[in-house]
Protein backbone atom coordinates (compact mmCIF):
# COMPACT_ATOMS: atom_id res chain seq x y z
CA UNK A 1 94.39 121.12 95.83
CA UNK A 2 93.98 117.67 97.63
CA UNK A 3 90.83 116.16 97.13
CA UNK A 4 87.83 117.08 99.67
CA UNK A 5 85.55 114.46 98.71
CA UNK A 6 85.84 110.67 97.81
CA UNK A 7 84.58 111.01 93.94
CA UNK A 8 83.12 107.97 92.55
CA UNK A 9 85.48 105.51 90.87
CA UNK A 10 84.66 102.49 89.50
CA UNK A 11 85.79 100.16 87.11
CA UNK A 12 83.98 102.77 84.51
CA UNK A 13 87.00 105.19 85.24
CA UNK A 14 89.89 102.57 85.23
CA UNK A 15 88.55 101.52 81.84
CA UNK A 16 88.24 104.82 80.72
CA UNK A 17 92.08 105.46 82.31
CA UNK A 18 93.98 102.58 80.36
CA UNK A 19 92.45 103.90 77.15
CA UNK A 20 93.65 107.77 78.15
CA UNK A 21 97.00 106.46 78.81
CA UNK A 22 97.74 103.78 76.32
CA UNK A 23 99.99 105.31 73.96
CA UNK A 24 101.84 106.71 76.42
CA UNK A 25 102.66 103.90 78.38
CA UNK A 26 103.96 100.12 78.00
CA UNK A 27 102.13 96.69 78.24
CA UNK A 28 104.25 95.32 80.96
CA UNK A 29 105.42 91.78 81.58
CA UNK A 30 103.53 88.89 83.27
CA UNK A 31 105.03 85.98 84.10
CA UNK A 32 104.62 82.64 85.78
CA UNK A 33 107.72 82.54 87.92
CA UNK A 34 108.02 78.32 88.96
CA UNK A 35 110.34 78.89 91.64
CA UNK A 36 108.05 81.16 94.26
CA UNK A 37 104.92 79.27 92.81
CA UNK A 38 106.98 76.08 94.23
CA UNK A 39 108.11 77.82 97.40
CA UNK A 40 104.12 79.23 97.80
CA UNK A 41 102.38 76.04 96.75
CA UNK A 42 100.37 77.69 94.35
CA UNK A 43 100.70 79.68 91.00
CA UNK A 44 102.64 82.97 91.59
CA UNK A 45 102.45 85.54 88.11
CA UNK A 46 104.54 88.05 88.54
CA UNK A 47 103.46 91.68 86.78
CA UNK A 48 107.07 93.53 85.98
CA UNK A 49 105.73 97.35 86.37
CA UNK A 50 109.46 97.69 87.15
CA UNK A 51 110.02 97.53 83.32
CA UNK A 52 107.58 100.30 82.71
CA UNK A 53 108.82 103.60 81.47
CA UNK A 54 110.49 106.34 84.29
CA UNK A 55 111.02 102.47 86.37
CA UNK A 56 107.77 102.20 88.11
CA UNK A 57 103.82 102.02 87.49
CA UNK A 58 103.93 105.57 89.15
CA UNK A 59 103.26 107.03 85.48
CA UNK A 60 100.16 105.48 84.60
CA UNK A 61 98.19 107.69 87.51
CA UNK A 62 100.47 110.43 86.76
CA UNK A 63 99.54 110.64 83.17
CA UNK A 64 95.66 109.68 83.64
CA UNK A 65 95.78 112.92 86.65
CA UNK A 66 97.41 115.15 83.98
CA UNK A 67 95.12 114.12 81.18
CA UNK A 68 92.24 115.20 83.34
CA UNK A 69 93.31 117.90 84.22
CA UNK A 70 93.63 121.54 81.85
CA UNK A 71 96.03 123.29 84.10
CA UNK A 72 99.52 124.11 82.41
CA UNK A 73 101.57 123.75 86.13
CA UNK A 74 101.15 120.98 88.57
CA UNK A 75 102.96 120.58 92.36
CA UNK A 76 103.40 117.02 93.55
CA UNK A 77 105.13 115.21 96.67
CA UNK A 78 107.05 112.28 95.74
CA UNK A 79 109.61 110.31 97.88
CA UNK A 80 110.98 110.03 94.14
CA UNK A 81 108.78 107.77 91.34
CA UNK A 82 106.09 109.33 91.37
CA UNK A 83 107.97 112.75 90.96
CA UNK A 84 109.50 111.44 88.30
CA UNK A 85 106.05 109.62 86.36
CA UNK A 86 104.70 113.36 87.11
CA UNK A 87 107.88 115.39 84.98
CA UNK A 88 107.53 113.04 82.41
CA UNK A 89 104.12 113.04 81.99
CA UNK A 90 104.07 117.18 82.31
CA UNK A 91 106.99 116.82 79.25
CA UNK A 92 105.29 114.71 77.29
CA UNK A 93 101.73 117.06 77.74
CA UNK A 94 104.17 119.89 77.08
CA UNK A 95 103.42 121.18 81.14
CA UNK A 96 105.56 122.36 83.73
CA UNK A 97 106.03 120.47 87.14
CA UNK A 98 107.39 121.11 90.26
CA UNK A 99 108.44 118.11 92.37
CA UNK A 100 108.78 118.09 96.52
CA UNK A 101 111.12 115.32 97.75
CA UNK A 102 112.29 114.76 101.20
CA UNK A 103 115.92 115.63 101.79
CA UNK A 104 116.75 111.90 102.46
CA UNK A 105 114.91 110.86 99.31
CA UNK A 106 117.15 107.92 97.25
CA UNK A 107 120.00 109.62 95.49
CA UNK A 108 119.18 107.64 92.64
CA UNK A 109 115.64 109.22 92.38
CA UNK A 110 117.19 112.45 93.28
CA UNK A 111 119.41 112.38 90.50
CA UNK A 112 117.08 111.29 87.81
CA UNK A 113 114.50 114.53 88.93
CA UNK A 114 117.63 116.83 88.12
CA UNK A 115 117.28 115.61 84.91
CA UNK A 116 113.96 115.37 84.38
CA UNK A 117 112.69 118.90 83.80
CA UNK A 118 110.73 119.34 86.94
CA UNK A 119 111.49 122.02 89.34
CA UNK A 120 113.23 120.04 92.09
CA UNK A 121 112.73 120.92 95.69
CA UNK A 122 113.62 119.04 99.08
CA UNK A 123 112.26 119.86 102.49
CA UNK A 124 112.82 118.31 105.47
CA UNK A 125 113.93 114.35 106.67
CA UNK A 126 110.75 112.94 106.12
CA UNK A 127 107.80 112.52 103.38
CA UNK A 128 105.07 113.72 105.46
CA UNK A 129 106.99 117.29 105.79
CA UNK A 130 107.79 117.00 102.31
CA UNK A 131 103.75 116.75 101.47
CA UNK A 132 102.95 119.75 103.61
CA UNK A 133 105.25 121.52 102.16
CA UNK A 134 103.81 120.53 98.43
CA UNK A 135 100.45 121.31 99.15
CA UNK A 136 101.28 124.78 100.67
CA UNK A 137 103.17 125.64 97.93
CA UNK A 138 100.38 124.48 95.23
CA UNK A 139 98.31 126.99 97.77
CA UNK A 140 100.71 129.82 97.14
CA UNK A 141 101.02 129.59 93.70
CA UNK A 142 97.59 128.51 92.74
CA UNK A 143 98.10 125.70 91.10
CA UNK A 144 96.64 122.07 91.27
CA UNK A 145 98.45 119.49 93.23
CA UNK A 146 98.93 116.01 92.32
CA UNK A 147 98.65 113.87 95.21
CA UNK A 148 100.68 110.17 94.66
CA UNK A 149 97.74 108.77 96.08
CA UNK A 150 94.87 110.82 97.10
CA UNK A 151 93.55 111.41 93.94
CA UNK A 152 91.05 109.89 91.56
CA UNK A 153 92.78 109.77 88.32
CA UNK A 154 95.97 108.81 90.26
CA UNK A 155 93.87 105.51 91.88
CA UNK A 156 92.13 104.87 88.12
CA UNK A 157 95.59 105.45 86.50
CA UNK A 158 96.43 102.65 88.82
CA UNK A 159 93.72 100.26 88.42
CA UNK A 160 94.91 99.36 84.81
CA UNK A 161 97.79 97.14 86.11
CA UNK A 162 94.73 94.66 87.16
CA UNK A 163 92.76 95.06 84.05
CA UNK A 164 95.79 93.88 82.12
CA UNK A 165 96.57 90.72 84.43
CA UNK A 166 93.15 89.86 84.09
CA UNK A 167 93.35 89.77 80.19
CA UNK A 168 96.27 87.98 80.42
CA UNK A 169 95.32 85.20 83.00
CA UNK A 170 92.08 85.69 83.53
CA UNK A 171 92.10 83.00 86.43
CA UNK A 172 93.73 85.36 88.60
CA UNK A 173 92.41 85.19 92.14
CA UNK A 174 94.40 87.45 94.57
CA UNK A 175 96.61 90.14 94.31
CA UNK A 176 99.62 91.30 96.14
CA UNK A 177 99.90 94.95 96.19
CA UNK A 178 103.00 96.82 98.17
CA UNK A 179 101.17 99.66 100.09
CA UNK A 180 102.25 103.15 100.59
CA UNK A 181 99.66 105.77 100.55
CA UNK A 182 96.97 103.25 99.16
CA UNK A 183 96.53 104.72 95.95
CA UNK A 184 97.83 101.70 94.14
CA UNK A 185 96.05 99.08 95.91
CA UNK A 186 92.61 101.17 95.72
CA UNK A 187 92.97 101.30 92.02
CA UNK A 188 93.99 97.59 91.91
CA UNK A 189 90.97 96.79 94.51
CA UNK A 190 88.73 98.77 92.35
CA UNK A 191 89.65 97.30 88.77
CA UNK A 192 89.70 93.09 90.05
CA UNK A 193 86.82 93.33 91.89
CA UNK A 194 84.94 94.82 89.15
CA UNK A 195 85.86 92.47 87.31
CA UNK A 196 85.73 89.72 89.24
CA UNK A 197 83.93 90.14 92.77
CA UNK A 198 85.53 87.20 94.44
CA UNK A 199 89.30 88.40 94.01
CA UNK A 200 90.78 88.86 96.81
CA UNK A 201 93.87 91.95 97.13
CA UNK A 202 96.00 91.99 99.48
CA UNK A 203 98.35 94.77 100.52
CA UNK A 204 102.07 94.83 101.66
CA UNK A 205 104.10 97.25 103.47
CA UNK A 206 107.35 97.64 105.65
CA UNK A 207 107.33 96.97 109.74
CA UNK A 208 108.99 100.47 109.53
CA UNK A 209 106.10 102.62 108.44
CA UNK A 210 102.55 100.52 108.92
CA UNK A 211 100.22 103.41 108.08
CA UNK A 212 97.72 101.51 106.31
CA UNK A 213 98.06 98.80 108.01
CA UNK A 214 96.97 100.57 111.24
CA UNK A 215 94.42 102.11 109.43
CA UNK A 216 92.77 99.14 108.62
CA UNK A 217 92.80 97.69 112.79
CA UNK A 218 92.05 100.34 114.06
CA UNK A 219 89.04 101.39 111.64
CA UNK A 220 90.34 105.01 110.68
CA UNK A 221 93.79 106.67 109.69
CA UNK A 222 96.08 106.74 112.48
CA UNK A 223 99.41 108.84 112.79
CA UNK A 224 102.43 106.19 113.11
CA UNK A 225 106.20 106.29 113.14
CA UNK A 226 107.87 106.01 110.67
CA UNK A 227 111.52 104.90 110.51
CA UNK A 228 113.99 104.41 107.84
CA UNK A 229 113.07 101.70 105.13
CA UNK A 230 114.44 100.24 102.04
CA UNK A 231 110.83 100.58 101.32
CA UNK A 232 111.38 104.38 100.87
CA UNK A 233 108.39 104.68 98.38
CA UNK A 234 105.83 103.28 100.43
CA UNK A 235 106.97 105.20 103.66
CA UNK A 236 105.07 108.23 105.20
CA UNK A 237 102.03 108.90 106.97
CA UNK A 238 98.98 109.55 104.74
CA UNK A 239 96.95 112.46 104.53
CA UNK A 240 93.57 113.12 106.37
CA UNK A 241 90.57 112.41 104.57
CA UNK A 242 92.24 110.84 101.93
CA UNK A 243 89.73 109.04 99.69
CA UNK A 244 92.13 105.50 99.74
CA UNK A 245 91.35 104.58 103.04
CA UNK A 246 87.09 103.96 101.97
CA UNK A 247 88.33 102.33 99.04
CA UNK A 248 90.75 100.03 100.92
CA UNK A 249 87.82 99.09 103.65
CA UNK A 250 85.73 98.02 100.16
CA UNK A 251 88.38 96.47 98.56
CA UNK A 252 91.40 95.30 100.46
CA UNK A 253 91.49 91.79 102.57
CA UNK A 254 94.45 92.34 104.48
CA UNK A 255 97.35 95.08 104.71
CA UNK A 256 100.60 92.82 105.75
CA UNK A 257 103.59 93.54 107.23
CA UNK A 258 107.42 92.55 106.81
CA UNK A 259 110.87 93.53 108.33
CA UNK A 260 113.60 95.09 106.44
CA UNK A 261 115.56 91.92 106.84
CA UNK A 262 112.49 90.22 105.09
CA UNK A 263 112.97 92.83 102.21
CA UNK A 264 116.32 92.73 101.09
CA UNK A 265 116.10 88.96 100.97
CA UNK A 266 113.17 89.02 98.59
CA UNK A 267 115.35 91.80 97.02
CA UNK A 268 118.39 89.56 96.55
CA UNK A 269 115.83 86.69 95.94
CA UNK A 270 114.79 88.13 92.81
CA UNK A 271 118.40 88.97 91.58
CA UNK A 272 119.37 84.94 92.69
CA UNK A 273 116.32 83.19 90.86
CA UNK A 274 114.55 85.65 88.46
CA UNK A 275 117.45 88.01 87.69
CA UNK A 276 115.46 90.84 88.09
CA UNK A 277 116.40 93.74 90.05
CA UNK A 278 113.78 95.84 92.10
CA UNK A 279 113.75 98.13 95.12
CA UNK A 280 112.74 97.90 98.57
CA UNK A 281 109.14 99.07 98.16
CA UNK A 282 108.20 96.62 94.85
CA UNK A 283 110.19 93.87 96.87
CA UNK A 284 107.45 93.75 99.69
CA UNK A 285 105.30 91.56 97.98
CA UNK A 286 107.99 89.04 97.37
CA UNK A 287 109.06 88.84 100.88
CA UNK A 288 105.52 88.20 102.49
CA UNK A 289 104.73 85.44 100.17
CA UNK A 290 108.15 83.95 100.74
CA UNK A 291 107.99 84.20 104.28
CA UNK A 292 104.15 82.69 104.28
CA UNK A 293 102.39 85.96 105.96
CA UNK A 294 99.48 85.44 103.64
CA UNK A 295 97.06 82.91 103.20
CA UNK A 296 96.47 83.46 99.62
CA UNK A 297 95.07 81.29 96.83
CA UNK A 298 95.98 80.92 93.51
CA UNK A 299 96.75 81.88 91.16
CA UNK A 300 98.38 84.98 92.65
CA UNK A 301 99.91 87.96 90.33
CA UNK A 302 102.02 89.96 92.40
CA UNK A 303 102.72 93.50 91.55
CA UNK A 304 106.24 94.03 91.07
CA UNK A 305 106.53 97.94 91.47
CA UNK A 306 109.59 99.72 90.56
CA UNK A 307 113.40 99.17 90.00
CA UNK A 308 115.32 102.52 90.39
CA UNK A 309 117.86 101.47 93.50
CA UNK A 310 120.55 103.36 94.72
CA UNK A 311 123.81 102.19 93.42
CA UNK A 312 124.93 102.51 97.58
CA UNK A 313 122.04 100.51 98.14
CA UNK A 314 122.45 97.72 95.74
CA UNK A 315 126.45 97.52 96.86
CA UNK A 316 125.37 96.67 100.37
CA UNK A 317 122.61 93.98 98.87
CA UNK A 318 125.05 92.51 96.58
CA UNK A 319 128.38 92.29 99.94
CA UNK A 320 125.84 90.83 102.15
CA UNK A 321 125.07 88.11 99.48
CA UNK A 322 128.77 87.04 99.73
């Protein structure tokens, strides 16, 4: 069931978390990239979670959740990653999963949950139906769900993407975190400030659905509209009383915002100069530093989430290009 209370997490749990999950996951890629840290005026890392197994950091909270947890069958909402991070961490635990997408999730998510495992179901245009649905159902059945966000292990499970850019440059001073339903910033916010109070984090989401952004103005979670994004994975409302929101008023600076024209330029910048392909949502990050919406300091590792595009959506990235 979602969680009624904010437990305590601290930098206890996300050390405990990247021990739980180690052999399960892999050590991901950080790199100096010269050309944004040119373009920025200051060192830019970049942390390649888009390399990481199922194509996003989604499965490090999904596994530390699972790990936690003793039930055989889990229900989760996912607008697709962390759906998937959840059936492969229920196959690899020998568990069951069902997954709730939106109908207009990415085909290319949609198709990789077919054959996944999970129990696939979609409900409804939007995430936030999808969610109700999810929770409802782990109601009916009796089952725990597995929020993508509003969940402890999730948030710890999260957190170890800092702890290992702060082994590998320890100089890090600010993070830049694409924001959906806060649970990866929270964990990230957690983790660099504990071990290093001074970091600074920094969140990043689409014009077209600023829920935590609002939250943070106007001092409580707000319901906004949300419109379609090539930042699918960080769209949606988030749910009340979800423990992310106190842990992104402790931890997080700043929750910017960029346009979807902003996005799939950083998207086809990262193709152009670093050959790397990523979706809308880990793409964020890239376009606010490029188009100077935060007044960061370096050196800056940003977060480069996940890389399972549509092959539609890539097509129209790659015409526009020409």
């Amino acid at each position: 069931m979602p969680s009624a209370t904010a437990p305590s997490i601290g930098l206890a749990e996300v050390r405990a978390a990247a021990q739980r999950i180690s052999r399960h996951i892999v050590r991901t890629p950080f790199e100096r990239s010269a050309v944004l840290s040119e373009v920025v005026g200051t060192e830019v890392w970049l942390k390649y979670e888009c390399f990481q197994l199922t194509g996003s950091f989604k499965l490090r909270g999904a596994l530390n959740a699972l790990l936690l947890l003793d039930a055989r069958d889990v229900v989760t909402a996912s607008a697709g990653n962390h759906g998937l991070s959840v059936a492969r961490a229920a196959h690899l635990l020998g568990r069951t999963a069902t997954v709730v997408v939106p109908e207009t999730a990415s085909p290319a998510k949609v198709e990789a949950l077919r054959q996944s495992g999970a129990e696939l179901i979609q409900v409804g245009p939007t995430y936030d139906e999808a969610e109700l649905a999810a929770i409802q159902l782990s109601r009916d059945r009796g089952v725990p769900y597995v929020s993508a966000y509003n969940d402890a292990g999730v948030v710890a499970g999260g957190g170890t993407i800092a702890l290992e850019v702060l082994e590998d440059v320890p100089e890090v001073r600010t993070f830049v975190v694409p924001a959906g339903g806060g649970g990866l910033i929270s964990g990230v916010g957690v983790a660099a400030h504990g071990v290093n109070p001074e970091a600074h984090v920094y969140g990043v989401q689409s014009e077209a659905s600023p829920a935590l952004h609002a939250a943070l103005v106007h001092g409580g979670l707000v319901r906004v509209d949300v419109h379609d994004s090539l930042a699918d994975g960080l769209s949606g409302n988030v749910e009340a009383g979800s423990i992310t929101f106190g842990l992104m008023q402790t931890h997080v600076k700043e929750v910017g915002l960029v346009s979807e024209t902003a996005i799939a330029n950083a998207m086809r910048w990262m193709l152009r100069n670093e050959h790397v392909l990523v979706e809308g949502s880990a793409a964020v990050g890239i376009a606010a530093l490029l188009e100077h919406k935060l007044d960061v300091s370096g050196p800056v590792a940003v977060i480069l989430t996940g890389r399972n595009v549509a092959a539609t959506v890539l097509s129209k990235l790659l015409l526009a290009e020409l």
